[in-house]
N, C-alpha and C. Protein backbone atom coordinates (compact mmCIF):
# COMPACT_ATOMS: atom_id res chain seq x y z
N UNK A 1 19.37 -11.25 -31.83
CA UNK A 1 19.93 -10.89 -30.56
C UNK A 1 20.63 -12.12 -29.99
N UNK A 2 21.85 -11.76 -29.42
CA UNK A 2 22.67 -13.10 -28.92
C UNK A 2 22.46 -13.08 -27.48
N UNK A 3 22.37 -14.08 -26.89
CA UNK A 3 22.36 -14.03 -25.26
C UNK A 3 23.29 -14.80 -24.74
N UNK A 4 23.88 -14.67 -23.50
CA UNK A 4 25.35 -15.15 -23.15
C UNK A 4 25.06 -15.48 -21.62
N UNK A 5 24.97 -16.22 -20.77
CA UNK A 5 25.15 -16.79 -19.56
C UNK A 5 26.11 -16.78 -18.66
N UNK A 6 26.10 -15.64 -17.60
CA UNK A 6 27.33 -15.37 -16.73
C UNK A 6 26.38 -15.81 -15.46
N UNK A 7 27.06 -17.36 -14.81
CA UNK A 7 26.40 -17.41 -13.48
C UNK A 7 24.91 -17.83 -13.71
N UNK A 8 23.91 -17.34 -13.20
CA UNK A 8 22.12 -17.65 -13.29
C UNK A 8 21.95 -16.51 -14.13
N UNK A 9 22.91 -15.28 -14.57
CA UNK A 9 21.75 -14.11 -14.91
C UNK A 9 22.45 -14.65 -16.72
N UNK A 10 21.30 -14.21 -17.82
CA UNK A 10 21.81 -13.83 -19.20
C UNK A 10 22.00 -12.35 -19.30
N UNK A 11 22.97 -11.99 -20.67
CA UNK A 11 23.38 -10.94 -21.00
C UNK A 11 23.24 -10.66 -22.52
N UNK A 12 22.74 -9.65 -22.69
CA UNK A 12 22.36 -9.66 -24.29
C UNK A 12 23.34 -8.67 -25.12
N UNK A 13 23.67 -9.67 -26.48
CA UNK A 13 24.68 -8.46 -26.91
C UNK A 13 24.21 -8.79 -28.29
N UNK A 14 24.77 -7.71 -29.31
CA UNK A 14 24.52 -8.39 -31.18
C UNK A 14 25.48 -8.55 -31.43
N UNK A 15 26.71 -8.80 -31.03
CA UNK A 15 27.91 -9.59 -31.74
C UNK A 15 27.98 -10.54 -31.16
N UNK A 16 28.58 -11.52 -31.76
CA UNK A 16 29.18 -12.78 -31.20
C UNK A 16 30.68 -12.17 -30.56
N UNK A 17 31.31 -11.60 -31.32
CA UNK A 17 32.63 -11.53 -31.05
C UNK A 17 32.62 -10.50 -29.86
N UNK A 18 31.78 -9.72 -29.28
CA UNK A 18 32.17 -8.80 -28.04
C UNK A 18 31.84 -9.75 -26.94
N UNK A 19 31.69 -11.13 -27.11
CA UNK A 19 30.98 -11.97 -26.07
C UNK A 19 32.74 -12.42 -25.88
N UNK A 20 32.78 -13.02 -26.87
CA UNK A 20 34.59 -13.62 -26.79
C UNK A 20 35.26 -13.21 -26.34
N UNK A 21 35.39 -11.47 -27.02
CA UNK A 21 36.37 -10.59 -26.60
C UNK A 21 36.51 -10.13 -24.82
N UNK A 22 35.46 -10.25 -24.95
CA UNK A 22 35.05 -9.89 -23.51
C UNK A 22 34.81 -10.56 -21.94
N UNK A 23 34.40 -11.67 -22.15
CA UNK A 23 34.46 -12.74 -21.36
C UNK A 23 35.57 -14.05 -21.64
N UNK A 24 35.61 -15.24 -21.03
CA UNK A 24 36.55 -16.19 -21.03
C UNK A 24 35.79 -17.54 -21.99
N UNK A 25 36.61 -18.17 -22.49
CA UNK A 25 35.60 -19.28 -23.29
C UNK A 25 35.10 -20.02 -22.19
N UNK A 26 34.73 -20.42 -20.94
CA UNK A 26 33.98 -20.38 -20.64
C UNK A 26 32.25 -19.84 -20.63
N UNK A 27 32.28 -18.96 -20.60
CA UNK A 27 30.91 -18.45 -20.70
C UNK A 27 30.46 -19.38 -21.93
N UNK A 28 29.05 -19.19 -22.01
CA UNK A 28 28.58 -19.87 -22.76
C UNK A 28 27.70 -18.67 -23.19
N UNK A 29 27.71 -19.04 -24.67
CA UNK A 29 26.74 -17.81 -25.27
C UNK A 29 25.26 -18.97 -26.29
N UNK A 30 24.50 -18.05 -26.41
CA UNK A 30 23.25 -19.10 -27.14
C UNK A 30 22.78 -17.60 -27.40
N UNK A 31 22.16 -18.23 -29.77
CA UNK A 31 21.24 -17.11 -29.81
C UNK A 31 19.88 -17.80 -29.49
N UNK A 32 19.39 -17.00 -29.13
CA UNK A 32 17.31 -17.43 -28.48
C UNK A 32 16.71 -16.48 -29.46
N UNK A 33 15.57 -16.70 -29.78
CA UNK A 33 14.92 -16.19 -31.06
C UNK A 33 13.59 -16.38 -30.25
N UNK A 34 13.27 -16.04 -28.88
CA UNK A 34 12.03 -16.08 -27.91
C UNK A 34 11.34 -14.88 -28.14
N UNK A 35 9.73 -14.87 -28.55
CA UNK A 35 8.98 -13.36 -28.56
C UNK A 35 8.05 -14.14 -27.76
N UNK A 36 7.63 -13.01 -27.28
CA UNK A 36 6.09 -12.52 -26.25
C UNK A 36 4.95 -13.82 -26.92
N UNK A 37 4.29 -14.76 -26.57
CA UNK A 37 3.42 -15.43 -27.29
C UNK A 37 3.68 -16.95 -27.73
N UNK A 38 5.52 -17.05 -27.72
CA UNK A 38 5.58 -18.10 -28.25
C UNK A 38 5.19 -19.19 -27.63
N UNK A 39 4.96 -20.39 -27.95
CA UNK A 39 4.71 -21.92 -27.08
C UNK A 39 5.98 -22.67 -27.35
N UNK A 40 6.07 -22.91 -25.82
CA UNK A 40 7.59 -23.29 -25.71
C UNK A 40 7.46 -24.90 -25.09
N UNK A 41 8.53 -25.52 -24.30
CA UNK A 41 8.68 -26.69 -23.72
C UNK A 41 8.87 -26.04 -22.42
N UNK A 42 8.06 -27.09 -21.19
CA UNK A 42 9.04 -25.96 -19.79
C UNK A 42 8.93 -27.56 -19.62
N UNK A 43 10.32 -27.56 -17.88
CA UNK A 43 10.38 -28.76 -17.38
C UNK A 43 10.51 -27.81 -16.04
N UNK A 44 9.53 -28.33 -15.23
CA UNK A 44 9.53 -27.35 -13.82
C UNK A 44 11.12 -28.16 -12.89
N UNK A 45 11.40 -26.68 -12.41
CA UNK A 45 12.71 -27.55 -11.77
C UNK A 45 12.52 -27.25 -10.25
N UNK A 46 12.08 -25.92 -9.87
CA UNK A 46 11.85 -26.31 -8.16
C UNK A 46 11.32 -24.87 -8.02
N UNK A 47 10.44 -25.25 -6.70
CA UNK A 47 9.49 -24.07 -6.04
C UNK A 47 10.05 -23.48 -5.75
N UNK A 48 9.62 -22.27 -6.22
CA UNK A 48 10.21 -20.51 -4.96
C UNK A 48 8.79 -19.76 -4.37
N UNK A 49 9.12 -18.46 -3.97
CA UNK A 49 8.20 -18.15 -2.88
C UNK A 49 7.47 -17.37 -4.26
N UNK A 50 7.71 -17.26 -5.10
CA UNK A 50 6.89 -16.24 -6.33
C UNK A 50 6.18 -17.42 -7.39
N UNK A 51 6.81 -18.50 -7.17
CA UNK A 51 5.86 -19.56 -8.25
C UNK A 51 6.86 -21.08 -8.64
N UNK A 52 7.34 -20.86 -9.74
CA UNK A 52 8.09 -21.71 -10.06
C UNK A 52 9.22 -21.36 -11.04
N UNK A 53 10.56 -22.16 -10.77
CA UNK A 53 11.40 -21.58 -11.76
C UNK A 53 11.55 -22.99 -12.73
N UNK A 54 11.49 -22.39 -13.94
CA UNK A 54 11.31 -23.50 -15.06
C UNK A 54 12.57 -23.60 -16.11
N UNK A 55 13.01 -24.09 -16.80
CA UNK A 55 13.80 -24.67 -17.65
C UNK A 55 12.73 -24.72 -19.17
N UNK A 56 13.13 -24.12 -19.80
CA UNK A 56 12.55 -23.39 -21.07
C UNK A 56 13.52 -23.77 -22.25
N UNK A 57 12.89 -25.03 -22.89
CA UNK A 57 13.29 -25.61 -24.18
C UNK A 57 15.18 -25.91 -24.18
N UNK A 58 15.00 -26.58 -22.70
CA UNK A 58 16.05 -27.61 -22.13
C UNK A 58 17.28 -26.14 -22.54
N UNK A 59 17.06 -24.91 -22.37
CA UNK A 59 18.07 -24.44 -22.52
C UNK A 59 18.14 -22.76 -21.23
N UNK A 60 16.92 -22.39 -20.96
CA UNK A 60 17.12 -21.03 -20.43
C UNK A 60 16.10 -21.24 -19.51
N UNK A 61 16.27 -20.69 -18.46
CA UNK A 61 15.44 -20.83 -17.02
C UNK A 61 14.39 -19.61 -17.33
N UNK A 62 13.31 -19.67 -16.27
CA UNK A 62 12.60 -18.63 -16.70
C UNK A 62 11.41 -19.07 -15.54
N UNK A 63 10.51 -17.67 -14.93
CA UNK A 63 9.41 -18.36 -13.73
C UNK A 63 7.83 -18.37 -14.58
N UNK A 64 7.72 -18.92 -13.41
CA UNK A 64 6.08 -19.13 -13.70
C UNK A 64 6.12 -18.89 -12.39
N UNK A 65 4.87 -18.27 -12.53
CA UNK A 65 4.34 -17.30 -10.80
C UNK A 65 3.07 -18.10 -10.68
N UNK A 66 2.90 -18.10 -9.18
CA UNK A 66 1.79 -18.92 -8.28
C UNK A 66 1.04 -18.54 -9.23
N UNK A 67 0.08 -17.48 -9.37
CA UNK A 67 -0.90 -16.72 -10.07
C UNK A 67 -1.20 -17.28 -11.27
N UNK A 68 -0.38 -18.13 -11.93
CA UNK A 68 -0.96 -19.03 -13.50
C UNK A 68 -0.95 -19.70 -13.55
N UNK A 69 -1.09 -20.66 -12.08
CA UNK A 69 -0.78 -22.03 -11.92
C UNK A 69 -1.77 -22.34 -11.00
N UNK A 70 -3.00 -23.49 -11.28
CA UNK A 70 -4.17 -23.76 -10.76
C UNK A 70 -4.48 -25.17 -10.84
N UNK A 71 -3.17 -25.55 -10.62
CA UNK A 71 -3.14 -27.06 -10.52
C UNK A 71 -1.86 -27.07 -9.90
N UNK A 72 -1.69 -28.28 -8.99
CA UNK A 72 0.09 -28.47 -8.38
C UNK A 72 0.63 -29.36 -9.68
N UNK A 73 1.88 -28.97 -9.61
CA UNK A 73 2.69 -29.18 -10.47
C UNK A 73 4.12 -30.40 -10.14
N UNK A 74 4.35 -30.97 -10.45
CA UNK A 74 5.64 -32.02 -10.42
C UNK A 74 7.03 -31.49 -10.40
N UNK A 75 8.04 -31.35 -9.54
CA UNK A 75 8.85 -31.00 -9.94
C UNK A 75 9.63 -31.86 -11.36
N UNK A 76 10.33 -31.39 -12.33
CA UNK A 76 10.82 -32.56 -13.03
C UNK A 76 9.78 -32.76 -14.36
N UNK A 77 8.61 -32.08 -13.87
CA UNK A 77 7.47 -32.67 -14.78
C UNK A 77 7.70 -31.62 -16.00
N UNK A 78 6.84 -32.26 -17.31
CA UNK A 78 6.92 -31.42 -18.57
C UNK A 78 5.42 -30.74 -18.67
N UNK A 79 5.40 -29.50 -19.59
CA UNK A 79 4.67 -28.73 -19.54
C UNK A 79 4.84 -28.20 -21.06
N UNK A 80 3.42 -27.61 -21.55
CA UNK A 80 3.62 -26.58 -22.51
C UNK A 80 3.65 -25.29 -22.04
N UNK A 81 4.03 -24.79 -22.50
CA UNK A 81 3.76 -22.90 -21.77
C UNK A 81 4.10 -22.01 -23.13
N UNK A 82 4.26 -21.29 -22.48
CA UNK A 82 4.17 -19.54 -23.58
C UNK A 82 4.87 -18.49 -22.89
N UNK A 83 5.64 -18.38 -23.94
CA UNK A 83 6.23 -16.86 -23.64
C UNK A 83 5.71 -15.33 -22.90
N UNK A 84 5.54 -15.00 -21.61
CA UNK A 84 4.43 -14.03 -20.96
C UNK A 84 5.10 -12.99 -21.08
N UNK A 85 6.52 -12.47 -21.11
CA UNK A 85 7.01 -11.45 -20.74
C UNK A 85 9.01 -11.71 -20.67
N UNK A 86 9.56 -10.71 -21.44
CA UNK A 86 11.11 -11.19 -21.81
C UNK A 86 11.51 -9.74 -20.57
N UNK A 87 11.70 -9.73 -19.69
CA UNK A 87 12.02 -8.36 -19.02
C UNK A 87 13.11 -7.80 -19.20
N UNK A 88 13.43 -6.90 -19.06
CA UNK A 88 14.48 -5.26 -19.32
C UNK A 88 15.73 -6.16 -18.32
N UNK A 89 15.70 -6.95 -17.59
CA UNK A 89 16.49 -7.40 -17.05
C UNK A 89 17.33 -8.66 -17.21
N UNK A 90 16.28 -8.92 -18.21
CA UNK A 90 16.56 -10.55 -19.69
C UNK A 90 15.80 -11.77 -19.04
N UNK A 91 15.03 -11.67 -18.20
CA UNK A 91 14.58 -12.93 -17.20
C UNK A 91 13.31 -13.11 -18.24
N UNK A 92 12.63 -14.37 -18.28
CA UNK A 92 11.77 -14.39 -18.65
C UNK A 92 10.61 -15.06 -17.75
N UNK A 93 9.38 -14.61 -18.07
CA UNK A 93 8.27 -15.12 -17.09
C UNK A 93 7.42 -15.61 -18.65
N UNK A 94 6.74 -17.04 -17.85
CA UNK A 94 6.45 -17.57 -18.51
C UNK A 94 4.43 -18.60 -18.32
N UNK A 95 3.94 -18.57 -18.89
CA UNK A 95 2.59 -18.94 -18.34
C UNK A 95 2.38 -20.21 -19.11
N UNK A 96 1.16 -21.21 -18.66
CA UNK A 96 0.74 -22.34 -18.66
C UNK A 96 -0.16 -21.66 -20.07
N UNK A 97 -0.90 -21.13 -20.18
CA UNK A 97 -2.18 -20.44 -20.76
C UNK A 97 -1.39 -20.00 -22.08
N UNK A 98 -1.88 -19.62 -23.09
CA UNK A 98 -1.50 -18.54 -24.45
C UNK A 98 -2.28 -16.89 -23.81
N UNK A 99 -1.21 -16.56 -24.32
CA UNK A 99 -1.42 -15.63 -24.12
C UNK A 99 -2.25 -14.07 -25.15
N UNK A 100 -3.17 -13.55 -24.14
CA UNK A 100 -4.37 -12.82 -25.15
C UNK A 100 -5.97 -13.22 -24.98
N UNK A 101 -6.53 -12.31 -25.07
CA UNK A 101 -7.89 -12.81 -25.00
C UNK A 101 -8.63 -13.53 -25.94
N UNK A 102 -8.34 -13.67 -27.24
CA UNK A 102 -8.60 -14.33 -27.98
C UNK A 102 -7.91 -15.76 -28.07
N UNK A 103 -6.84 -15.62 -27.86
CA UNK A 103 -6.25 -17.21 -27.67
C UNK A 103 -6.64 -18.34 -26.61
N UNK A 104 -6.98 -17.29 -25.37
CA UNK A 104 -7.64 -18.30 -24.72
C UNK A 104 -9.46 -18.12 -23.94
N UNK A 105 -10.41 -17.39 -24.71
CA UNK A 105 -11.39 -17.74 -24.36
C UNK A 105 -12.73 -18.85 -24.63
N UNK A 106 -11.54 -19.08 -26.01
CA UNK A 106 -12.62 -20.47 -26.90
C UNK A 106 -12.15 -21.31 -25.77
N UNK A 107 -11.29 -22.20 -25.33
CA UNK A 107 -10.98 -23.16 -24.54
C UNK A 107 -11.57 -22.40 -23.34
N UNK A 108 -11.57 -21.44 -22.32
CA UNK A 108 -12.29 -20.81 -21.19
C UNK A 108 -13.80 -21.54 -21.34
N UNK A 109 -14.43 -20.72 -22.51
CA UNK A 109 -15.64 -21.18 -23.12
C UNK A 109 -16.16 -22.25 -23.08
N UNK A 110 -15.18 -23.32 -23.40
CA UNK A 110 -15.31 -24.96 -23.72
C UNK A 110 -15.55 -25.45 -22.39
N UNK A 111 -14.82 -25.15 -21.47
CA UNK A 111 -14.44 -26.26 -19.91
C UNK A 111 -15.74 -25.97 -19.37
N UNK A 112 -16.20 -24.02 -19.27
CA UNK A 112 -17.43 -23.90 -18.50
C UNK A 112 -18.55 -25.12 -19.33
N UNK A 113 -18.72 -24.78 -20.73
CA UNK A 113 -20.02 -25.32 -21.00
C UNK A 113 -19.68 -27.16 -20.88
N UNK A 114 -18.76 -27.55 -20.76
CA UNK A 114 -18.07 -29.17 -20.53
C UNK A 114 -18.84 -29.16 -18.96
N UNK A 115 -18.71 -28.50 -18.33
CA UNK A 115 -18.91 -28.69 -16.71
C UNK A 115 -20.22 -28.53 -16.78
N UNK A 116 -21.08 -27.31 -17.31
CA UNK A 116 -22.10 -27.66 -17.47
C UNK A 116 -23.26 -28.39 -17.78
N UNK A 117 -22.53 -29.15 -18.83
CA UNK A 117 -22.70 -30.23 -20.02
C UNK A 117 -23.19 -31.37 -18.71
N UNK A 118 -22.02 -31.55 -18.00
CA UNK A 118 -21.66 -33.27 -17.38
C UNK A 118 -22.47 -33.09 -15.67
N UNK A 119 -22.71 -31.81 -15.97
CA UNK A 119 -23.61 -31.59 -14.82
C UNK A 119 -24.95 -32.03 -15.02
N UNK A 120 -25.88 -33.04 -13.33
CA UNK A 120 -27.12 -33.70 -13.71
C UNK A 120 -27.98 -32.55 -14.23
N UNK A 121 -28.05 -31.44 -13.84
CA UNK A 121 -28.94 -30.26 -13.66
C UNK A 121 -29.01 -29.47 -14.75
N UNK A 122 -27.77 -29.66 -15.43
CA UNK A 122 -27.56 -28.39 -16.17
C UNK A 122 -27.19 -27.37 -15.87
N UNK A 123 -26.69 -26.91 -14.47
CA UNK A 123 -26.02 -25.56 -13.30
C UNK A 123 -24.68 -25.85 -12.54
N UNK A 124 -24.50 -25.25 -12.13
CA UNK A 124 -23.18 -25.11 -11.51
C UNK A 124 -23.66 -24.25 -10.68
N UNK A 125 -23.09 -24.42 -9.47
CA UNK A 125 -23.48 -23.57 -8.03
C UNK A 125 -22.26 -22.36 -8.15
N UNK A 126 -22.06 -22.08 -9.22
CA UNK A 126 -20.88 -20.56 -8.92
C UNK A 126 -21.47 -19.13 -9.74
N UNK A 127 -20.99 -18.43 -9.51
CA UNK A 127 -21.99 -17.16 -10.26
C UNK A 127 -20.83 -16.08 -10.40
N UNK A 128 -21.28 -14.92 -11.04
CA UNK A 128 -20.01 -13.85 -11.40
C UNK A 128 -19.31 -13.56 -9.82
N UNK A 129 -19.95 -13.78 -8.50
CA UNK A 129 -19.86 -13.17 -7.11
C UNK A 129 -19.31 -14.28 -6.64
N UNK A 130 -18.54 -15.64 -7.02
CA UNK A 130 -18.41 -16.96 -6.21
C UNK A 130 -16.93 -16.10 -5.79
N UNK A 131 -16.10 -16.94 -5.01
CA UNK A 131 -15.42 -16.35 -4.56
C UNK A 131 -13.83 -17.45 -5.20
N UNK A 132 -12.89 -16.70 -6.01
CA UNK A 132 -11.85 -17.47 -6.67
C UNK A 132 -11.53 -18.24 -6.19
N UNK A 133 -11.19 -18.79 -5.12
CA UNK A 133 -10.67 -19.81 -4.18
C UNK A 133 -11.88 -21.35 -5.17
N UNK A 134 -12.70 -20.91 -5.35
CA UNK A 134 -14.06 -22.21 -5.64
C UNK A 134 -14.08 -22.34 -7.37
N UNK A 135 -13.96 -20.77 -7.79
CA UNK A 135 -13.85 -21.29 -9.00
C UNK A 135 -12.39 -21.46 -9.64
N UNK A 136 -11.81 -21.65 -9.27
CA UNK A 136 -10.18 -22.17 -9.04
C UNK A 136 -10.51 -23.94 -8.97
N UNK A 137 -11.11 -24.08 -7.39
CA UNK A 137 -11.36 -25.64 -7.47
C UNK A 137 -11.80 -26.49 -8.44
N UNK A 138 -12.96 -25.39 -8.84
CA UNK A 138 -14.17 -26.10 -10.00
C UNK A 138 -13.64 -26.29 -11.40
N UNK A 139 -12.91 -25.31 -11.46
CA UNK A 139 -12.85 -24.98 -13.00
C UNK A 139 -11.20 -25.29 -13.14
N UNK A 140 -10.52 -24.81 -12.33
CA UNK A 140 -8.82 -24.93 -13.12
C UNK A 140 -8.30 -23.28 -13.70
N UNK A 141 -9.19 -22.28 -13.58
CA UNK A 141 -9.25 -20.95 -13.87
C UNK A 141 -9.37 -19.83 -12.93
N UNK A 142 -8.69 -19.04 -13.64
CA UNK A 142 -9.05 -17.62 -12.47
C UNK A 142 -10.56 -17.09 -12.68
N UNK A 143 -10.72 -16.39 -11.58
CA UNK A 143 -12.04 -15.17 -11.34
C UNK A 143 -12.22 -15.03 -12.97
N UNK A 144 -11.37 -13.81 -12.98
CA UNK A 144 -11.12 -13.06 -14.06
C UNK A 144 -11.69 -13.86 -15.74
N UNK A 145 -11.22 -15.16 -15.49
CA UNK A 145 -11.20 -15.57 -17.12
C UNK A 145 -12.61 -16.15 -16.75
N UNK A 146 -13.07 -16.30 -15.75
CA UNK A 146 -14.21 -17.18 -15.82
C UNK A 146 -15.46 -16.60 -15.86
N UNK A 147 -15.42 -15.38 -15.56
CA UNK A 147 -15.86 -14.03 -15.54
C UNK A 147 -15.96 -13.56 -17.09
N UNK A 148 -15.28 -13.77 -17.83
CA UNK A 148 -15.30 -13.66 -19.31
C UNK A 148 -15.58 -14.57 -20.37
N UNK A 149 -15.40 -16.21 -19.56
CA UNK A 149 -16.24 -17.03 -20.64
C UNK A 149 -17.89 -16.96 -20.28
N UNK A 150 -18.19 -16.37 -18.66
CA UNK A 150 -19.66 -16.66 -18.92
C UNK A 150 -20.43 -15.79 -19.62
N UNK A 151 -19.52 -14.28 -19.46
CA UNK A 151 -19.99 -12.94 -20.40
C UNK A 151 -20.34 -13.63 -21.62
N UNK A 152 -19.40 -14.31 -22.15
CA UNK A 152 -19.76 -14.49 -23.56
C UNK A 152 -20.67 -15.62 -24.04
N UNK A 153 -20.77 -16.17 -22.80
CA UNK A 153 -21.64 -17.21 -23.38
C UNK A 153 -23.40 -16.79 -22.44
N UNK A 154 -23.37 -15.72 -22.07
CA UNK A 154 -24.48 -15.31 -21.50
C UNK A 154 -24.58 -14.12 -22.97
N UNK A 155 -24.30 -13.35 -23.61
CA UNK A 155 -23.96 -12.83 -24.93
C UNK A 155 -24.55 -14.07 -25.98
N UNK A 156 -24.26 -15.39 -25.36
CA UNK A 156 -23.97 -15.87 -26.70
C UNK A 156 -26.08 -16.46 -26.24
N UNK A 157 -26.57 -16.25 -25.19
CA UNK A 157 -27.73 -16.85 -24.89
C UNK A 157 -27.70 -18.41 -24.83
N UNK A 158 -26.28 -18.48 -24.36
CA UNK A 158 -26.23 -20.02 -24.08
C UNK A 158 -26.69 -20.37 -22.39
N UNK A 159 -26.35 -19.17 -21.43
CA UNK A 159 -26.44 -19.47 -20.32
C UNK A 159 -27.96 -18.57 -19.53
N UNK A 160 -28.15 -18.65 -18.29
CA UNK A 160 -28.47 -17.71 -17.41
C UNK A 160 -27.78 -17.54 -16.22
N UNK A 161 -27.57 -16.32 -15.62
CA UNK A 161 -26.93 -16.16 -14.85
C UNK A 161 -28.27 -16.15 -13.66
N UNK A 162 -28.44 -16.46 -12.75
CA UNK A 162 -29.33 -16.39 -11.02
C UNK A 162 -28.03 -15.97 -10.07
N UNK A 163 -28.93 -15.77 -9.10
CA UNK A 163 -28.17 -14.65 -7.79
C UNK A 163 -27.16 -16.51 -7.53
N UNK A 164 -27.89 -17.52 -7.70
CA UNK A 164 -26.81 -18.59 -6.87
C UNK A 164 -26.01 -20.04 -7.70
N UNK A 165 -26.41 -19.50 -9.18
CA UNK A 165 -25.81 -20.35 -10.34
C UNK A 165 -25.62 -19.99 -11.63
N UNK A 166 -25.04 -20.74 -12.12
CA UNK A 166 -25.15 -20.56 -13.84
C UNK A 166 -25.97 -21.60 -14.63
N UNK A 167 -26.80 -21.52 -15.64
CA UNK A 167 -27.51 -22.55 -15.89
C UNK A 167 -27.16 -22.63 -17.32
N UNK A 168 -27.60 -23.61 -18.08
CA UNK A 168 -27.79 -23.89 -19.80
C UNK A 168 -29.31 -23.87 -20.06
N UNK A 169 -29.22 -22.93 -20.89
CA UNK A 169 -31.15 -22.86 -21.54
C UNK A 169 -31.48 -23.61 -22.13
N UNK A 170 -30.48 -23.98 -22.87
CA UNK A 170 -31.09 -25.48 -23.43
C UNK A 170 -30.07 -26.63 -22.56
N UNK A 171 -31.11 -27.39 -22.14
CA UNK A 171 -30.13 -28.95 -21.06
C UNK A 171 -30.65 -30.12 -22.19
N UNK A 172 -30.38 -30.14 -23.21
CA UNK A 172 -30.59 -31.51 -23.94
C UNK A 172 -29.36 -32.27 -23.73
């Protein structure tokens, strides 16, 4: 698929030559070979009211929304990210995270039992009921994913869950 740049929006065509024929040599055309998943380069270029609009392998703009972003960010600054979504409209949205539940619950997995780990106690004062705003602070993660590494590691009989923490059964 070829993509062609009129202004901020791209335009997708499969010839090269209806791009020529059709527009002025100006335009600039680029093929992108981007799927759902890939890990890309972003360089954040400036805040909007939906997240951030990024610069995607120094060649195609693309956002990252407040919602996958749990750390402030640099304008200018470099990033890895992943391909989240190519839309019907050619824009692409793009996330910090890999995308899938399997791609990212081993690392989910890792940070809780790391925090746990470096904790004197062996607990953490947050529980499936903490409220995202805290485990955002604590962790660098949403509700949602954090909610799914403790499933699995309460599955895995690594943890206990209490009405006001998470603990490690074994604290060696």
């Amino acid at each position: 698929m070829l993509y062609f740049k009129c202004g901020h929006e791209f335009h997708k065509t499969t010839e090269k030559s209806s791009i020529l024929n059709n527009f002025t040599a100006r335009k600039i055309y680029k093929e992108m070979d981007f799927n759902v998943g890939d890990k890309v380069q972003l360089i954040i270029e400036t805040a909007t009211p939906l997240g951030y609009t990024v610069l995607i392998e120094n060649e195609v703009e693309g956002l990252l929304y407040k919602s996958e972003v749990y750390n402030d960010l640099e304008i200018k600054s470099e990033h890895t990210g992943y391909i989240k979504n190519i839309r019907e409209d050619e824009k692409i949205d793009v996330s910090l995270r890999p995308q899938g539940f399997l791609n990212v619950i081993d690392s989910d997995v890792e940070t809780v039992l790391e925090q746990l780990h470096e904790s004197p106690g062996g607990y953490l004062l947050l529980t499936d009921k903490s409220p995202p705003d805290h485990i955002r602070f604590h962790l660098n993660m949403s509700k949602k994913a954090y909610k799914k590494a403790i499933g699995n590691l309460y599955r895995q009989k690594l943890i206990t869950i209490t009405e006001d923490r998470i603990e490690l059964v074994d604290k060696k």
